[in-house]
C-alpha atoms as a PDB file:
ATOM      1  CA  UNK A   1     -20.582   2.176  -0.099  1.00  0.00           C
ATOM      2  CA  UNK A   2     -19.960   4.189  -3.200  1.00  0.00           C
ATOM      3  CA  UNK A   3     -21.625   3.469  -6.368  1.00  0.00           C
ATOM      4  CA  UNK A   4     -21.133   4.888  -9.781  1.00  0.00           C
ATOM      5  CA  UNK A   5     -23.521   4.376 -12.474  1.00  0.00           C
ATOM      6  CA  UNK A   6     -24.435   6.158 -16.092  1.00  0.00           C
ATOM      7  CA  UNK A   7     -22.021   5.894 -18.652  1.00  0.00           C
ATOM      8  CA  UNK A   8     -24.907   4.517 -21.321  1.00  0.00           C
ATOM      9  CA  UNK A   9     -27.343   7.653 -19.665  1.00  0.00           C
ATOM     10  CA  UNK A  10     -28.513   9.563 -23.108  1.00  0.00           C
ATOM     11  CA  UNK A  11     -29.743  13.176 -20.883  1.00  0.00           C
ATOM     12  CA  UNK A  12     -29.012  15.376 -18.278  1.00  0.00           C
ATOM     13  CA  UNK A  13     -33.264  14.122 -17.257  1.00  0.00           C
ATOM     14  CA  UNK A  14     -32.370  10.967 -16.968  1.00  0.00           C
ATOM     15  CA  UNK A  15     -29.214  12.027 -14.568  1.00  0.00           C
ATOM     16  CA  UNK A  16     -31.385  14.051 -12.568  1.00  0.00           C
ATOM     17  CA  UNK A  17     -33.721  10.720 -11.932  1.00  0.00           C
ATOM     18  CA  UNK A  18     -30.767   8.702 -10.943  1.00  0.00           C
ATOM     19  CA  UNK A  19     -29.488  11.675  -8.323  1.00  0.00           C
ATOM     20  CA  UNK A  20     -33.111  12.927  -6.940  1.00  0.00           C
ATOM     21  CA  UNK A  21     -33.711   8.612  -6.362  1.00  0.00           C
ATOM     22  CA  UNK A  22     -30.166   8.917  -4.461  1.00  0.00           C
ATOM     23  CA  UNK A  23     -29.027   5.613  -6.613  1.00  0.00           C
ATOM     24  CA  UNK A  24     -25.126   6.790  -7.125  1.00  0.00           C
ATOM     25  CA  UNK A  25     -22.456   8.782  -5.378  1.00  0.00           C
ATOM     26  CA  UNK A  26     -20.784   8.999  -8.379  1.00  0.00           C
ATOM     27  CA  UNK A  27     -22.135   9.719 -11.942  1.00  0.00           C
ATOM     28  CA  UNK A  28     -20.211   8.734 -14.950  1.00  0.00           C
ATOM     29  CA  UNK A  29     -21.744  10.337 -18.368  1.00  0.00           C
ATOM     30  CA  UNK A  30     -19.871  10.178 -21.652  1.00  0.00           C
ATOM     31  CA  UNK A  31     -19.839  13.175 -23.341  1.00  0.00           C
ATOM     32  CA  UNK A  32     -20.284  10.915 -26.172  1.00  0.00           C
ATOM     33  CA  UNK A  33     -23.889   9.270 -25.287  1.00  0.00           C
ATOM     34  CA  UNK A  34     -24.679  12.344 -23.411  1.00  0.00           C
ATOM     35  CA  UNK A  35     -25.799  14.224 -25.864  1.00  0.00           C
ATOM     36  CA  UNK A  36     -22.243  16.379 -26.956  1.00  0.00           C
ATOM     37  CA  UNK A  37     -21.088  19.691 -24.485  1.00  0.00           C
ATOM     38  CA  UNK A  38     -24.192  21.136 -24.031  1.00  0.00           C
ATOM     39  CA  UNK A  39     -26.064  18.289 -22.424  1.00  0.00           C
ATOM     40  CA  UNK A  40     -23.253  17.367 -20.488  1.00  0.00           C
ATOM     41  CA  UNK A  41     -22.486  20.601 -18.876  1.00  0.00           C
ATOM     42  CA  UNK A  42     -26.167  19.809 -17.760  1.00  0.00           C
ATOM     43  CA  UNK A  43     -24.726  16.704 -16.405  1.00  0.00           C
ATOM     44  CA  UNK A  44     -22.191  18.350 -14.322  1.00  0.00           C
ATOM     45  CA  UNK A  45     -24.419  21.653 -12.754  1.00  0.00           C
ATOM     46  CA  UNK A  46     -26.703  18.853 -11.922  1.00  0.00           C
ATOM     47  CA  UNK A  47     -24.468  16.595  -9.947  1.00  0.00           C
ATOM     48  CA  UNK A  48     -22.380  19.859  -8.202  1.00  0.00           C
ATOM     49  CA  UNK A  49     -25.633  21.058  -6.765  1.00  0.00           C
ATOM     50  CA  UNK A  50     -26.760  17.106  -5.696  1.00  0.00           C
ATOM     51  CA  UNK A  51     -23.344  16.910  -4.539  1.00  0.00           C
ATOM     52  CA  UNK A  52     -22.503  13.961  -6.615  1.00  0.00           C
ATOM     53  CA  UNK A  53     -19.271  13.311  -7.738  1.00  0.00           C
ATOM     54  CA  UNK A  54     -18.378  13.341 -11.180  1.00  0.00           C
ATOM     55  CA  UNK A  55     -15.778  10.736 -13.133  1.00  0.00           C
ATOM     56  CA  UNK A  56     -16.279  11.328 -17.039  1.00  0.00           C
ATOM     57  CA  UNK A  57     -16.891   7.618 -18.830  1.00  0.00           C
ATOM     58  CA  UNK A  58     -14.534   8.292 -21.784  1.00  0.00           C
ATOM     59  CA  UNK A  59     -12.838   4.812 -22.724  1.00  0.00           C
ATOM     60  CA  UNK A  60     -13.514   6.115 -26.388  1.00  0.00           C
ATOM     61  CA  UNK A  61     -10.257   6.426 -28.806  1.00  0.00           C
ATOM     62  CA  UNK A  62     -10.338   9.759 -31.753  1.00  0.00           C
ATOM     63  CA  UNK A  63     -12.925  12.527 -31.345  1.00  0.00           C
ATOM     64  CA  UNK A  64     -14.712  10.963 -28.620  1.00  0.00           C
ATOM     65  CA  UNK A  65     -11.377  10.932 -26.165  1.00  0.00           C
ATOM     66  CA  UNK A  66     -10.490  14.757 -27.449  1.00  0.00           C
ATOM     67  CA  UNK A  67     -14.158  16.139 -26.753  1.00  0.00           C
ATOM     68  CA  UNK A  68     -13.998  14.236 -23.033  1.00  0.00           C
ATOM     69  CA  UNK A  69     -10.673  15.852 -22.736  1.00  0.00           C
ATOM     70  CA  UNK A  70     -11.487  19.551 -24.060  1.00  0.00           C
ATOM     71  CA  UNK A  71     -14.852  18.692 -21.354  1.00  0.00           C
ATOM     72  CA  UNK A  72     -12.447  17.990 -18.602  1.00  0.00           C
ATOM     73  CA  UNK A  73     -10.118  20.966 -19.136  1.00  0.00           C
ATOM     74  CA  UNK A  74     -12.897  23.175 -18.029  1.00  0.00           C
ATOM     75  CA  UNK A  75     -13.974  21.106 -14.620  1.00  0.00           C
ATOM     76  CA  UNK A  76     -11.074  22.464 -12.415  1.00  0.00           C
ATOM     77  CA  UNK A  77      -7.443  22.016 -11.334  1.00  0.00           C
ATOM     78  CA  UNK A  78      -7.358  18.068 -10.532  1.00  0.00           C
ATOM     79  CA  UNK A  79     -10.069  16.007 -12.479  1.00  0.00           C
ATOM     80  CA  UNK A  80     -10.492  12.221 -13.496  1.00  0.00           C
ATOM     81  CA  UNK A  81     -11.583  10.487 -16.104  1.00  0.00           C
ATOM     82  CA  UNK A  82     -12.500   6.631 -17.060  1.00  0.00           C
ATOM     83  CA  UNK A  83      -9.394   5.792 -19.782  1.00  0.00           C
ATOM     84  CA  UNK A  84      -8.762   2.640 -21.868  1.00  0.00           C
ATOM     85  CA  UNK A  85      -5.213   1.918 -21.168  1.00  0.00           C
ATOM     86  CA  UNK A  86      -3.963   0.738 -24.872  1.00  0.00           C
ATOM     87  CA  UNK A  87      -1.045  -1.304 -24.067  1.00  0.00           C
ATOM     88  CA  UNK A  88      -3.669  -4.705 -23.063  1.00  0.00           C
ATOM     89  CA  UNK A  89      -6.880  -3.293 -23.822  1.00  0.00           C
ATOM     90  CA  UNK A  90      -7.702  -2.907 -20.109  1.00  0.00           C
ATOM     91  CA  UNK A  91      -9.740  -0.242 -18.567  1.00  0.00           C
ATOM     92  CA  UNK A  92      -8.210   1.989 -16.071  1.00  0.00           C
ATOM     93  CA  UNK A  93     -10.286   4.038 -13.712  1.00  0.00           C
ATOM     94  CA  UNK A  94     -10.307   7.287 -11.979  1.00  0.00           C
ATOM     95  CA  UNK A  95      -6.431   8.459 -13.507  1.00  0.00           C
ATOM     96  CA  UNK A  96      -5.619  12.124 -13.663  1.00  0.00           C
ATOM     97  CA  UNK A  97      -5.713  13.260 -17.247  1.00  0.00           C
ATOM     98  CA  UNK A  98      -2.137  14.452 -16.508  1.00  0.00           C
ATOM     99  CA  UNK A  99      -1.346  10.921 -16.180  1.00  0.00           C
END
């Protein structure tokens, strides 16, 4: 069973916990709680080599959607990320930011 967890995590230590106690498969930090880039680039070395997977918690309208997004640009060629779909307010998980 998967299990992502994380989005309210405040540092890449208290990530590391969580994936050394093998609690999650999947990690969800907001580069917003996180701590900004820095900490969160943390985040993500840490879960590559623990080999968890990563889906960016970014339900967050203004600044806090264009730093997850200028985040995401530099994970790869086909990332995710945790939106708020405007049009009812609902969440909508793991969509392609090309979406």
């Amino acid at each position: 069973m998967s299990l992502a967890a994380g989005e309210n995590y405040c540092t890449a230590f208290r990530f590391k916990a969580m994936f050394e106690a093998g609690a999650v498969t999947c990690a969800q930090p907001s580069v917003t709680k996180v701590g900004g880039f820095t900490e969160m680039l943390k985040v993500i070395a840490l879960a590559e080599a623990c080999g968890i997977s990563l889906l960016p918690h970014c339900p967050c309208f203004g600044p806090g959607l264009l730093a997850s997004l200028h985040l995401l640009g530099t994970m790869g060629d086909e990332v995710h990320a945790e939106r708020r779909h405007s049009a009812n307010g609902s969440r909508s998980c793991a969509r392609s930011v090309t979406d």
